[in-house]
Protein backbone atom coordinates (compact mmCIF):
# COMPACT_ATOMS: atom_id res chain seq x y z
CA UNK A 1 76.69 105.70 117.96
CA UNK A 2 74.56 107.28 115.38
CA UNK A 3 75.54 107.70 111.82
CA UNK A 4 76.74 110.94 110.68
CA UNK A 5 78.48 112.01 107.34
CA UNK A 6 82.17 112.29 106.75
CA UNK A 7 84.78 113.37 103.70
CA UNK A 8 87.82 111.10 103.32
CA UNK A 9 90.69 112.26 101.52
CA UNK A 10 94.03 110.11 100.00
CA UNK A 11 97.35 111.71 100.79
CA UNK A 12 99.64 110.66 97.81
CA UNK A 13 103.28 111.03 96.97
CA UNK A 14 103.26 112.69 93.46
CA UNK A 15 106.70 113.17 92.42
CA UNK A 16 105.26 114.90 88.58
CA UNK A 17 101.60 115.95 88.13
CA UNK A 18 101.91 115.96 84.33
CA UNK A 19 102.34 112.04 84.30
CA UNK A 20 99.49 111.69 86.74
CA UNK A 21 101.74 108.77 88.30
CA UNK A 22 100.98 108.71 92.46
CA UNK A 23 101.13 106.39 95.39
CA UNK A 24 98.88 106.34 98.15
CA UNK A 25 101.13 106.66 101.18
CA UNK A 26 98.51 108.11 103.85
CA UNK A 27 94.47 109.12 104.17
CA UNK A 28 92.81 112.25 106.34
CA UNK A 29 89.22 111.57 107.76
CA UNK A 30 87.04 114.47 108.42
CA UNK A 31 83.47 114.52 110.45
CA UNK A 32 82.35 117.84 110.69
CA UNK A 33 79.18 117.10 112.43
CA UNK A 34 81.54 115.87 115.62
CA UNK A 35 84.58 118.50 114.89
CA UNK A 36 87.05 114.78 114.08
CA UNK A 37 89.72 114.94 111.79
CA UNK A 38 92.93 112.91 111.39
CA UNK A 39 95.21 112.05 109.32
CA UNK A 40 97.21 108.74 109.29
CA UNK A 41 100.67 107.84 107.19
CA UNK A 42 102.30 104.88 106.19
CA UNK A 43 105.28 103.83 108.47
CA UNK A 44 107.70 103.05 105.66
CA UNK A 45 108.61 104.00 102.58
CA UNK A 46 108.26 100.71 100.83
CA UNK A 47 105.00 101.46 98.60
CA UNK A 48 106.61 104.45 96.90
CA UNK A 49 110.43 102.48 96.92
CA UNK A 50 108.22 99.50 95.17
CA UNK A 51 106.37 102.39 92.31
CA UNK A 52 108.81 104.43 91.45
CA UNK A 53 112.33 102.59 92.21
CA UNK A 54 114.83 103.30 95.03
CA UNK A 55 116.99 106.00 93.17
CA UNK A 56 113.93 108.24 92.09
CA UNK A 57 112.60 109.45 95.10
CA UNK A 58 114.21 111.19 98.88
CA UNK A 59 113.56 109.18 101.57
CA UNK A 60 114.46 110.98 104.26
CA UNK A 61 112.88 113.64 103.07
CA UNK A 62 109.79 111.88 102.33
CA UNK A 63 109.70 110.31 105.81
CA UNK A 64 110.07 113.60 107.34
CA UNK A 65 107.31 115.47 104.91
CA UNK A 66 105.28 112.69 105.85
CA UNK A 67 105.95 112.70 109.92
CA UNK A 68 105.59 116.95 109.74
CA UNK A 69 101.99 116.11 107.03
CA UNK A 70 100.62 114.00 110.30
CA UNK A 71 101.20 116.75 113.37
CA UNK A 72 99.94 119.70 110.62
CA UNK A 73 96.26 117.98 111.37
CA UNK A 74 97.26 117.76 115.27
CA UNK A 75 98.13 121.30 115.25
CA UNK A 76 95.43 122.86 113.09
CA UNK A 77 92.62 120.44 113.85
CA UNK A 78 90.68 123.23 115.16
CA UNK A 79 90.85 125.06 112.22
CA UNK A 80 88.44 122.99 110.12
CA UNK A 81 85.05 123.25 110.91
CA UNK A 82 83.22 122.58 107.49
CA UNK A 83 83.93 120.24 104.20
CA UNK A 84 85.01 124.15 102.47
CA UNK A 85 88.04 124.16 105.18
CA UNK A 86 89.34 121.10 103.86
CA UNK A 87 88.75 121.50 100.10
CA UNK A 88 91.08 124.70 100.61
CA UNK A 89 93.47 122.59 102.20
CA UNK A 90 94.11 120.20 99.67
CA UNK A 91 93.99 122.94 97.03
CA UNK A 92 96.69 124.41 98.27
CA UNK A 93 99.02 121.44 98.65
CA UNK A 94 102.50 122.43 96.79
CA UNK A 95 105.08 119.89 97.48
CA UNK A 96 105.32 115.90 96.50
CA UNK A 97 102.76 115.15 98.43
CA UNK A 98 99.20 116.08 97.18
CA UNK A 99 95.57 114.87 98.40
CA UNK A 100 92.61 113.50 96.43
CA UNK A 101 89.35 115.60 96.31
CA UNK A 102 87.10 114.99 99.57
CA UNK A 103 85.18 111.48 98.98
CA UNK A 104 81.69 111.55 101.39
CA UNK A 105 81.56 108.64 103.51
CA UNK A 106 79.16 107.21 106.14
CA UNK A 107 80.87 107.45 109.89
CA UNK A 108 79.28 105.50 112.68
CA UNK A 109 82.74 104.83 114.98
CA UNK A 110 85.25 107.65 113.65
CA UNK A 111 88.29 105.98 114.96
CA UNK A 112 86.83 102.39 113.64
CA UNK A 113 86.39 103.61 110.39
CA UNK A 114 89.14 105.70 110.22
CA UNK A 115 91.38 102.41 110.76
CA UNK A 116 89.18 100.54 108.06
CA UNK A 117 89.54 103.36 105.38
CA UNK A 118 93.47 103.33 106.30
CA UNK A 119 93.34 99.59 105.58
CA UNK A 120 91.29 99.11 102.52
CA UNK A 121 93.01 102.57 100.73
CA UNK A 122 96.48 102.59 101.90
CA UNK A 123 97.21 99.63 103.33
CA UNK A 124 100.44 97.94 105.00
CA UNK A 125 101.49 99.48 108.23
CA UNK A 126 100.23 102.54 109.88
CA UNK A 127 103.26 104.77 111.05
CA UNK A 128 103.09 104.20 114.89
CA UNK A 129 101.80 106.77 117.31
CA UNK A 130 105.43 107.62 118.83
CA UNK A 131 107.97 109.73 117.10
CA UNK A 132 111.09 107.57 116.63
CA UNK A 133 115.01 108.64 118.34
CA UNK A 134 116.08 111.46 115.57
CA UNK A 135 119.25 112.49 118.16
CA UNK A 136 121.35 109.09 117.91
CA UNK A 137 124.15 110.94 119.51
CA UNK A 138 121.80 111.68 122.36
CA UNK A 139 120.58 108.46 122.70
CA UNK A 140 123.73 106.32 123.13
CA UNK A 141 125.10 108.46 125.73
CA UNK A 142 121.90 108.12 128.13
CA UNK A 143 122.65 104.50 127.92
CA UNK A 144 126.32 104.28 128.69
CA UNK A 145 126.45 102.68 131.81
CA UNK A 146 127.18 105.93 133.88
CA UNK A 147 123.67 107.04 133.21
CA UNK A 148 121.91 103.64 133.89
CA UNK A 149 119.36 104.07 136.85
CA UNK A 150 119.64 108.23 136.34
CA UNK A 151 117.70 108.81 133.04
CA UNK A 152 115.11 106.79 132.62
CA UNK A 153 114.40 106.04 128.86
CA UNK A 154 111.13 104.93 127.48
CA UNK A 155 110.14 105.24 123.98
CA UNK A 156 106.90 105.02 124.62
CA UNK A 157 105.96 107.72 127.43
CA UNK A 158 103.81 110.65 126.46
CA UNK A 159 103.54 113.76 128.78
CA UNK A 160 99.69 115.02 128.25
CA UNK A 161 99.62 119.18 128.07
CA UNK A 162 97.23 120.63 130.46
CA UNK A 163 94.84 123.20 128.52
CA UNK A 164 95.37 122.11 125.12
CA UNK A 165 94.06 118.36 125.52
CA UNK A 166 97.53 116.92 123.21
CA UNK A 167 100.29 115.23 124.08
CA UNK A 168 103.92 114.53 123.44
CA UNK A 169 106.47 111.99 123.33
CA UNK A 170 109.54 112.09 126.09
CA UNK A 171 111.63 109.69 125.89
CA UNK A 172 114.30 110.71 128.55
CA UNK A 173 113.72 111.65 132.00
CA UNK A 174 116.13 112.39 134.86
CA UNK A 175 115.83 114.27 138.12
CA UNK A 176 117.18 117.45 139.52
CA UNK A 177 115.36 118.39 142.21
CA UNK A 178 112.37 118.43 139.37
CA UNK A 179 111.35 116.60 136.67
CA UNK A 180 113.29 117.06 133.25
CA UNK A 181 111.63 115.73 130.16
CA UNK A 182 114.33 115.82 127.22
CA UNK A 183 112.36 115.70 123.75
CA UNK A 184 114.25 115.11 120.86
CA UNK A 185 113.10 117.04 117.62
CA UNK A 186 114.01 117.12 114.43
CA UNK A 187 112.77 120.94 112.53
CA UNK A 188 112.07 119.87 108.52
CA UNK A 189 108.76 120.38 107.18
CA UNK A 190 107.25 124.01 108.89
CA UNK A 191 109.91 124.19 111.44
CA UNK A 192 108.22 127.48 112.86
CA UNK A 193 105.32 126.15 112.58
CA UNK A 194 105.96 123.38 114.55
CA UNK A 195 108.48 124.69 116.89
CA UNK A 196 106.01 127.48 117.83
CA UNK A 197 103.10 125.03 118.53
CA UNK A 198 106.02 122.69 121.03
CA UNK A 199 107.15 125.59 122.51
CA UNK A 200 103.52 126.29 123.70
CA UNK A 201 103.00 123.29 124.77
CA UNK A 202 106.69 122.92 127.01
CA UNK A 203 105.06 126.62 128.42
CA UNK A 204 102.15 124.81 129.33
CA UNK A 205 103.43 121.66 130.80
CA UNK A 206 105.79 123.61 132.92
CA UNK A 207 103.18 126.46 134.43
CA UNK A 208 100.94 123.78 135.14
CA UNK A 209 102.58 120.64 136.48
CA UNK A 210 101.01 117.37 137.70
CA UNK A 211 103.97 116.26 139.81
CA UNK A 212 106.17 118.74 141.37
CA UNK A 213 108.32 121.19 139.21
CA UNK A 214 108.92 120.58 135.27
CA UNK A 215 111.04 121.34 132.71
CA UNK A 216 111.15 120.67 129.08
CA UNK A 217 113.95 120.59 127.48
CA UNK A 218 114.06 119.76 123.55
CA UNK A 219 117.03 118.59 122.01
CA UNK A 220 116.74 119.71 118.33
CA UNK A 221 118.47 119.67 114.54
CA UNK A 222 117.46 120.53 111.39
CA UNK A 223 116.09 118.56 108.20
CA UNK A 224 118.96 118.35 105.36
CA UNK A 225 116.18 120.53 103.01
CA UNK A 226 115.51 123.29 105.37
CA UNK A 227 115.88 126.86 103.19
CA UNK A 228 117.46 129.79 105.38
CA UNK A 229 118.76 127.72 108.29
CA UNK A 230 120.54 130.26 110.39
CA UNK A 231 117.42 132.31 110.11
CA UNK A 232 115.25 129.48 110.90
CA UNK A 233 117.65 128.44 114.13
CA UNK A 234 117.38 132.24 115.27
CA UNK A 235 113.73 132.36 115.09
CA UNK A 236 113.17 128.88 116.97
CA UNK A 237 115.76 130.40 119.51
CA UNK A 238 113.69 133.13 120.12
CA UNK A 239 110.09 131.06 120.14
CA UNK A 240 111.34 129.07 123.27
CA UNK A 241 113.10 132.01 125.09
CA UNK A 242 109.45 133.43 124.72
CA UNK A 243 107.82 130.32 125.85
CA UNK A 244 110.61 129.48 128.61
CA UNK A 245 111.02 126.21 127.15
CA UNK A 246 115.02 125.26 126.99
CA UNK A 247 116.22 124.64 123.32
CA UNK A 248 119.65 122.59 122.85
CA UNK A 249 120.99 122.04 119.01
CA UNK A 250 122.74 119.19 118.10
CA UNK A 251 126.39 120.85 118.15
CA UNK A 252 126.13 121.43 122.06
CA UNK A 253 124.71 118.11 123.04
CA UNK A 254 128.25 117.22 124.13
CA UNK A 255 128.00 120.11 126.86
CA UNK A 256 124.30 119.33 127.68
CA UNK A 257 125.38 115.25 128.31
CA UNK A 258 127.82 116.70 130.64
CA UNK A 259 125.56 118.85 132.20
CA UNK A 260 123.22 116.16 133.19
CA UNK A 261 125.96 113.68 134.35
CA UNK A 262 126.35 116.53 137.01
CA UNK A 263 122.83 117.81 137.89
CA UNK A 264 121.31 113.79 137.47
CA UNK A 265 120.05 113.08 140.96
């Protein structure tokens, strides 16, 4: 591979700009040359617990901000073509957690030296490439024994989306007659954002199957910090029904278990 120039950026968790007190809890590599960016977070919360003490900072919502700070650069990856694309970017951060100025960088093996950057500037564990069980509810009922050998759970299966060249985490299937991938999701951080973007993706997964008919079907809740949440719940209501992608909140999982103890195959 040839060497080409990139911009590196720190993602920090800055809980008061006028004390100028921050923790490096993630790191964004950009190569415009070869259209890469990503951005990679810690897994834990244990730098910023170790800074600024347990009591002083939210760690759920921290770990979510964090988790929805990650997909933003899945999502919008397309939208940065030059170093001015990211400068606006961080200049517009407004929450917790800001970004350091672009840093130029030699980049032979983006993914390489993504990895190494992660290592020598953040450090400790990179948060893994699988969203973890947000529906607990959810999950101990597909593994009551009544379900064993009908859902099929694996926490590590990712359903790639035709078109869009992404992919996402299912970690329940069961049969019907077709193929149901349950998704749980958990709306904090740009919930229409988000939901929009998995909506289009369920719409593409299900017009353009690999195996027989699909069906996505995304088991969802909201983040504790979420600001207008009926409005928010109407408008992701009305993004799937668009996108024919099925969307079950948390209050009628209870139904939806039933549901599946009947239609399971």
């Amino acid at each position: 591979m040839k060497m080409t120039k990139g911009y590196y950026s720190l993602v920090q968790y800055c809980p008061d700009m006028s004390r100028y007190e921050a923790a490096n809890v993630g790191i964004v590599l950009f190569v415009p040359e070869i259209n890469f960016i990503k951005a990679k977070m810690s897994s834990d919360n244990g730098k910023v617990r170790r800074f600024f003490g347990q009591t002083n900072f939210d760690n759920d919502w921290l770990r979510e901000a964090k988790e929805a700070f990650e997909r933003r650069f899945e999502i919008d990856r397309d939208k940065f073509k030059e170093l001015d694309d990211l400068r606006q970017f961080v200049e517009t951060r407004a929450n917790e957690l800001v970004m350091t100025i672009p840093h130029a960088v030699r980049v032979i093996d983006p993914e390489k030296d993504f990895d190494s950057l992660y290592a020598e500037m953040v450090g400790g564990r990179a948060k893994p490439h699988k969203e973890k069980v947000v529906i607990k509810r959810l999950d101990d009922a597909f593994k009551t024994p009544r379900f064993v050998g009908k859902v099929k759970i694996d926490y590590r299966y990712k359903v790639s989306v035709p078109k869009l060249g992404t992919s996402i985490d299912v970690p329940y299937t069961y049969r019907n007659g077709r193929i149901n991938l349950v998704k749980p999701q958990e709306f904090s951080t740009e919930p229409i954002k988000i939901g929009a973007y998995l909506a289009t993706e369920g719409r593409f997964i299900q017009k353009n199957p690999s195996d027989g008919e699909v069906k996505l079907i995304v088991v969802s809740k909201l983040g504790r910090k979420v600001s207008r949440p009926e409005e928010i719940r109407q408008s992701l209501k009305e993004v799937f029904r668009a996108n024919e992608v099925e969307l079950i909140w948390d209050e009628d999982i209870g139904d939806f278990i039933k549901r599946v103890a009947v239609e399971v195959l």
